[in-house]
C-alpha atoms as a PDB file:
ATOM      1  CA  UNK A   1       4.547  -0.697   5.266  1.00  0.00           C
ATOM      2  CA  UNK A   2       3.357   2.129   7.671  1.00  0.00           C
ATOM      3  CA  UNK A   3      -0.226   3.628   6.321  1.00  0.00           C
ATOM      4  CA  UNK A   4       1.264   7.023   7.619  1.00  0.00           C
ATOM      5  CA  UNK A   5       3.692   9.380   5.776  1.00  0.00           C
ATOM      6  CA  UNK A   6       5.687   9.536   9.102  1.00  0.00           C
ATOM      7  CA  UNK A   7       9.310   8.764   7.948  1.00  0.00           C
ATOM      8  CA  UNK A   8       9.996   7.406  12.143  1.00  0.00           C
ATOM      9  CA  UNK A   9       6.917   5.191  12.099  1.00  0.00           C
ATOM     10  CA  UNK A  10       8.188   1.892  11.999  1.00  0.00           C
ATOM     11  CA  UNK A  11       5.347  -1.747  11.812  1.00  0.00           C
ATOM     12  CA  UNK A  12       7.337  -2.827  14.819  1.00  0.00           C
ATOM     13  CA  UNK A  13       5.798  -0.604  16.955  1.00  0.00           C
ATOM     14  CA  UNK A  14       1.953  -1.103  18.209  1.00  0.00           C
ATOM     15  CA  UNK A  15       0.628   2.221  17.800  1.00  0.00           C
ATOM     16  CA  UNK A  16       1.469   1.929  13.720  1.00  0.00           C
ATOM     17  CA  UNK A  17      -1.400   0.899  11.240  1.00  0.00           C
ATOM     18  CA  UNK A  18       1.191  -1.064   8.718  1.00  0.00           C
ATOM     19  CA  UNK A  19      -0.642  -2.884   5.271  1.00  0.00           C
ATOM     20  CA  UNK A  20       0.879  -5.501   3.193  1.00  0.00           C
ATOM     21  CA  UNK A  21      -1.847  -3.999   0.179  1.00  0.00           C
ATOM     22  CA  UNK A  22      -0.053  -1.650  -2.416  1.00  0.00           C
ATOM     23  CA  UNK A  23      -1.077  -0.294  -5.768  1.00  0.00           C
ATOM     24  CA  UNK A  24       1.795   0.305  -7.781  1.00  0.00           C
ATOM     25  CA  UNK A  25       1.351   4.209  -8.982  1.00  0.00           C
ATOM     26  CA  UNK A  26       3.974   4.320 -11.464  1.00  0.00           C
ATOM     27  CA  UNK A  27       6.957   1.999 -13.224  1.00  0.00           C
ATOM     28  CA  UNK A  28      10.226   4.155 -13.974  1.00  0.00           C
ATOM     29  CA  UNK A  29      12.574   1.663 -15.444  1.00  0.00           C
ATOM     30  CA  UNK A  30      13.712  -0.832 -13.269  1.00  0.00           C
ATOM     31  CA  UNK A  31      11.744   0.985 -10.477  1.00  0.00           C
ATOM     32  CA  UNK A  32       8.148   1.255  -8.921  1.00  0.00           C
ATOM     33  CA  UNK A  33       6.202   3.295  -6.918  1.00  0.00           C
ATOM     34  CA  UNK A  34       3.460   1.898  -5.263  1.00  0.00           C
ATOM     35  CA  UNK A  35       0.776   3.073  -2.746  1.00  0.00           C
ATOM     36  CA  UNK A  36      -0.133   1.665   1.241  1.00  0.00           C
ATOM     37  CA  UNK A  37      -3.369   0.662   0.899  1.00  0.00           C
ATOM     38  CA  UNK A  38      -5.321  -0.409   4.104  1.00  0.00           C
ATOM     39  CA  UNK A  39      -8.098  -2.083   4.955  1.00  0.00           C
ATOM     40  CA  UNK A  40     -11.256   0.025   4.662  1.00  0.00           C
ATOM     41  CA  UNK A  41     -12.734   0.783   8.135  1.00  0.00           C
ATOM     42  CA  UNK A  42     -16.400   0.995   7.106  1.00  0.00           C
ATOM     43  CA  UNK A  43     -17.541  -2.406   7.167  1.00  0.00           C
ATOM     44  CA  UNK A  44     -20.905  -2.208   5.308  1.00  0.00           C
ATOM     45  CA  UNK A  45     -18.793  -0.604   2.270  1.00  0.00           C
ATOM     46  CA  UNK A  46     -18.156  -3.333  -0.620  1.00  0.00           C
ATOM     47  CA  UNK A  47     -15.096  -1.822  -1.580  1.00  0.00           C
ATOM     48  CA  UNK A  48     -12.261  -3.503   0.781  1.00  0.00           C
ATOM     49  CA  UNK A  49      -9.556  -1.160   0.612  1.00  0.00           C
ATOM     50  CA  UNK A  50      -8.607   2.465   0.928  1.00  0.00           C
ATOM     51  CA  UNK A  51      -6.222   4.474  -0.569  1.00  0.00           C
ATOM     52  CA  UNK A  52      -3.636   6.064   1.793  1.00  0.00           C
ATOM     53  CA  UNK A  53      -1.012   9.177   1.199  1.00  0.00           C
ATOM     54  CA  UNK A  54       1.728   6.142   1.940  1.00  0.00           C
ATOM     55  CA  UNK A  55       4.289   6.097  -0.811  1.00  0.00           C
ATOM     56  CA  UNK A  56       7.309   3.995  -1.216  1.00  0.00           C
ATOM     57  CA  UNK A  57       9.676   3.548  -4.311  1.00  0.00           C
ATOM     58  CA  UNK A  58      11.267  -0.280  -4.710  1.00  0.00           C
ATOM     59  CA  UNK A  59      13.722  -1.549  -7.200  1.00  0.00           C
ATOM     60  CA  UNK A  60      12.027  -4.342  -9.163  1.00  0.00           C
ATOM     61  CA  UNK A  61      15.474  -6.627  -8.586  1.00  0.00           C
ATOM     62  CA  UNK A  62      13.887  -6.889  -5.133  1.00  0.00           C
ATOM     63  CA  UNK A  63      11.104  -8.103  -5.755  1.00  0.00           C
ATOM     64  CA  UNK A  64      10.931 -11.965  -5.800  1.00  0.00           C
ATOM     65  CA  UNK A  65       7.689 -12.857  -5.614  1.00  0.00           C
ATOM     66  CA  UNK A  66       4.235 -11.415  -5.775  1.00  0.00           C
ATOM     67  CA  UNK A  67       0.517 -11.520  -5.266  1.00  0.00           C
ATOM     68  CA  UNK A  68      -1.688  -9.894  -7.663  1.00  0.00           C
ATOM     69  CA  UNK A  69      -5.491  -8.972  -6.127  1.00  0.00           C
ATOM     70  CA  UNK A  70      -8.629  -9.414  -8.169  1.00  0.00           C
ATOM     71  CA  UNK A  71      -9.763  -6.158  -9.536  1.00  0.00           C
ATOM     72  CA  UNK A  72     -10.796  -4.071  -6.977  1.00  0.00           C
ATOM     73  CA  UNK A  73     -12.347  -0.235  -6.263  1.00  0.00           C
ATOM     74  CA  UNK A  74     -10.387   1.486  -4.381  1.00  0.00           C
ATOM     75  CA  UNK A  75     -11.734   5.046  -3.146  1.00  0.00           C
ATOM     76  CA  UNK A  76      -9.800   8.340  -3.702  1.00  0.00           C
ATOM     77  CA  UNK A  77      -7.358   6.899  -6.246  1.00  0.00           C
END
């Protein structure tokens, strides 16, 4: 997912910072809403991720498989 709230920015285009890191915000039924994370730019920080103002909203019958993190600090969230 694009780390931008640009609705045209698309990961198949070079100038877009996309992340495959999301923190899901919120479960509504058989939906979620989960936050872009992306990697965190300061490399002396021990916290690997940072929180972006990237939302999307998925229906959980999509989802087929997933990847849970270790727990994690993320800033701003």
């Amino acid at each position: 997912m694009p780390t931008t709230k640009d609705s045209t920015a698309t990961c198949s285009e070079a100038s877009t910072t996309c992340s495959n890191v999301f923190r899901v915000e919120k479960v509504d039924g058989n939906c979620c809403t989960c936050r872009v994370l992306a990697d965190n730019p300061d490399t002396t920080s021990l916290n690997p991720y940072i929180a972006t103002n990237s939302f999307f909203t998925i229906s959980l019958d999509c989802i087929c498989a997933i990847r849970c993190l270790t727990d994690t600090f993320v800033e701003c969230v």
